[in-house]
C-alpha atoms as a PDB file:
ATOM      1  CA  UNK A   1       0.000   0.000   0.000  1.00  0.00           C
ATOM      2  CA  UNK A   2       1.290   3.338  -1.097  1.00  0.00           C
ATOM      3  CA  UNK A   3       1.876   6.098   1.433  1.00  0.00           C
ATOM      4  CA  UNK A   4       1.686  10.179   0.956  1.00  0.00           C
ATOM      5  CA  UNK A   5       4.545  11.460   2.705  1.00  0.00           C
ATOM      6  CA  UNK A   6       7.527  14.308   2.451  1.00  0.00           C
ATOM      7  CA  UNK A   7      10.981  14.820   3.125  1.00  0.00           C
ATOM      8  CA  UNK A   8      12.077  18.065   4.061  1.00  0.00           C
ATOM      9  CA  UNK A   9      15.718  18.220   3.541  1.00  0.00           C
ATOM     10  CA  UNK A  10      18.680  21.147   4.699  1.00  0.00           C
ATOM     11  CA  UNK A  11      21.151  20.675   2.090  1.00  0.00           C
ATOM     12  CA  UNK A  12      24.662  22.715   3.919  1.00  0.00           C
ATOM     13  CA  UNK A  13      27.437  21.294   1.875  1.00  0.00           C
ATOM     14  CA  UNK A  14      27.145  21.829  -1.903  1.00  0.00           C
ATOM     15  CA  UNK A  15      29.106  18.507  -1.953  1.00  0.00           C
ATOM     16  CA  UNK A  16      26.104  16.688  -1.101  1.00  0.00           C
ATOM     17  CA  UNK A  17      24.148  17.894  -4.209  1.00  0.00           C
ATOM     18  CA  UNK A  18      25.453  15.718  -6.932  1.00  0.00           C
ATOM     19  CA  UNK A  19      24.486  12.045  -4.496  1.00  0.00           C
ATOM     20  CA  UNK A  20      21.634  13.672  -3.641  1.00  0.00           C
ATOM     21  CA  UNK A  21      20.372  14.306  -6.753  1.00  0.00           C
ATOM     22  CA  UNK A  22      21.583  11.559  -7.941  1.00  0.00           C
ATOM     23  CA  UNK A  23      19.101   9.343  -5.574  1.00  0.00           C
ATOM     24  CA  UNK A  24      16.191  11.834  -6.240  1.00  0.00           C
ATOM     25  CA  UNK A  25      16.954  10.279 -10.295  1.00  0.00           C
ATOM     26  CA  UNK A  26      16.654   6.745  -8.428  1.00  0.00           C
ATOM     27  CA  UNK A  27      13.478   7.437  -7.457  1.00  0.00           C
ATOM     28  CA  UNK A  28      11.850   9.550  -9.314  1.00  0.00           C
ATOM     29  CA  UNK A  29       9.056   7.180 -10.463  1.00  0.00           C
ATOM     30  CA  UNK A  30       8.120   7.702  -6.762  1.00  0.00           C
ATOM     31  CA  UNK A  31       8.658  11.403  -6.577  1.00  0.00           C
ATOM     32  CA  UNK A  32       5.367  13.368  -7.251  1.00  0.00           C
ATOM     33  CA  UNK A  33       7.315  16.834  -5.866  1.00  0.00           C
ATOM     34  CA  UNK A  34       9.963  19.146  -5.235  1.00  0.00           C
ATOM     35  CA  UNK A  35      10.545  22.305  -3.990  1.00  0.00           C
ATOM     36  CA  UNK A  36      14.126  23.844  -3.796  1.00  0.00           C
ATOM     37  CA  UNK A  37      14.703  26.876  -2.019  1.00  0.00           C
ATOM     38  CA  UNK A  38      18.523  28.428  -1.485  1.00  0.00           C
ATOM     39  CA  UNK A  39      18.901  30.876   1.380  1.00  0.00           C
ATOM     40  CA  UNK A  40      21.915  32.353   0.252  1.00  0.00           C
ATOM     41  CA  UNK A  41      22.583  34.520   3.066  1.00  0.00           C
ATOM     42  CA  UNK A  42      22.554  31.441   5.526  1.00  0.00           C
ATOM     43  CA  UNK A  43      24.608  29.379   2.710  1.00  0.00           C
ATOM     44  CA  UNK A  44      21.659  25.820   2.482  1.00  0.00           C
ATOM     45  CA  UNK A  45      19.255  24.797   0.562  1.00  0.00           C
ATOM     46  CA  UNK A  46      15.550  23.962   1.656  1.00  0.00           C
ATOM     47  CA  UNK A  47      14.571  21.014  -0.321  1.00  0.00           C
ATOM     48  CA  UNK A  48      10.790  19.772   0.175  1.00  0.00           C
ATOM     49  CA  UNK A  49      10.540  16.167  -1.794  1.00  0.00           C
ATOM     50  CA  UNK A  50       6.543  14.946  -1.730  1.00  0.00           C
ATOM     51  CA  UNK A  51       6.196  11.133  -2.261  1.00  0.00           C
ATOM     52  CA  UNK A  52       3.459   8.187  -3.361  1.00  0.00           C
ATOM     53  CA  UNK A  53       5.173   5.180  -2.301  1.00  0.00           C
ATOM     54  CA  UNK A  54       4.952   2.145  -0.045  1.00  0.00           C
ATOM     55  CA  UNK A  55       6.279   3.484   3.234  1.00  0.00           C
ATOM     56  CA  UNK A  56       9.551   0.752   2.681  1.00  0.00           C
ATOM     57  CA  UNK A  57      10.286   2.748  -0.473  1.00  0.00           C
ATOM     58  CA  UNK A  58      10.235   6.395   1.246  1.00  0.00           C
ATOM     59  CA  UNK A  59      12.037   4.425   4.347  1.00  0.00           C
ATOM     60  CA  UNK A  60      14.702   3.703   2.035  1.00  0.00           C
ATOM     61  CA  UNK A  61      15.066   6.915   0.235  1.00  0.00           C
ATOM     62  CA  UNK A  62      15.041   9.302   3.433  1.00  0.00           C
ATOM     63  CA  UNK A  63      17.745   6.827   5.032  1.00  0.00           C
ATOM     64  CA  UNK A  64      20.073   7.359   2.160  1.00  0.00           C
ATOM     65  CA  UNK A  65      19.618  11.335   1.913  1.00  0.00           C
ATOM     66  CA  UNK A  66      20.190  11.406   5.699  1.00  0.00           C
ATOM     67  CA  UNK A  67      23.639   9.369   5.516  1.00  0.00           C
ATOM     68  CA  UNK A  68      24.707  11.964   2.749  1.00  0.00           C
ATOM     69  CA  UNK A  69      27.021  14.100   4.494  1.00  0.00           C
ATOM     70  CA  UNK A  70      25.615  17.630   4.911  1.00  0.00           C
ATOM     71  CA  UNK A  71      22.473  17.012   4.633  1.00  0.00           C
ATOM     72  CA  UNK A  72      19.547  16.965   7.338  1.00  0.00           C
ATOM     73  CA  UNK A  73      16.267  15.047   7.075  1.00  0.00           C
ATOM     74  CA  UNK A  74      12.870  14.460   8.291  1.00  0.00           C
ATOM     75  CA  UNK A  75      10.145  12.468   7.395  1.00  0.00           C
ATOM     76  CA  UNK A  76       6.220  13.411   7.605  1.00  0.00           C
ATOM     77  CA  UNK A  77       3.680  10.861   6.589  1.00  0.00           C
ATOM     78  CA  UNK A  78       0.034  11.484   5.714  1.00  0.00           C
ATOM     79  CA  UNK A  79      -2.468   9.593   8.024  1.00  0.00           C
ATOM     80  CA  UNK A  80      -2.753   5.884   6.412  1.00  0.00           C
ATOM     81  CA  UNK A  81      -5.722   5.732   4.639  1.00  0.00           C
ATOM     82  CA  UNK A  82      -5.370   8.811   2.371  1.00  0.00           C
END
């Protein structure tokens, strides 16, 4: 069963944006949206990443962006059911 869910992402080493984009291409067919927003001033990137996918699937993906180094994560799921 799928699952709605985001991953909000702080992005603080622009080494991490190549992998990272590089697993967003992994699993895009999952991916419904993304929003990218650079705060310059601050020197990271907000990255918002909305998902349909069983819950293993988003499991998987956050896990990955959260090992990359310089990048934060967090994980919201929808209620089940919607």
């Amino acid at each position: 069963m799928n699952r709605i869910a985001v991953i909000s992402l702080i992005v603080s080493e622009r080494s991490a944006v190549e992998p990272l984009n590089a697993l967003l291409h992994d699993y895009a067919d999952s991916i419904i949206g993304r929003m990218g927003i650079p705060v310059r001033q601050r020197g990271v990137n907000l990255i918002s990443i909305a998902l349909d996918a069983p819950q293993e699937t988003v499991s998987a993906l956050a896990g990955k962006l959260g090992r990359l180094h310089g990048v934060t994560s967090k994980t919201v799921y929808a209620p089940e059911g919607l």
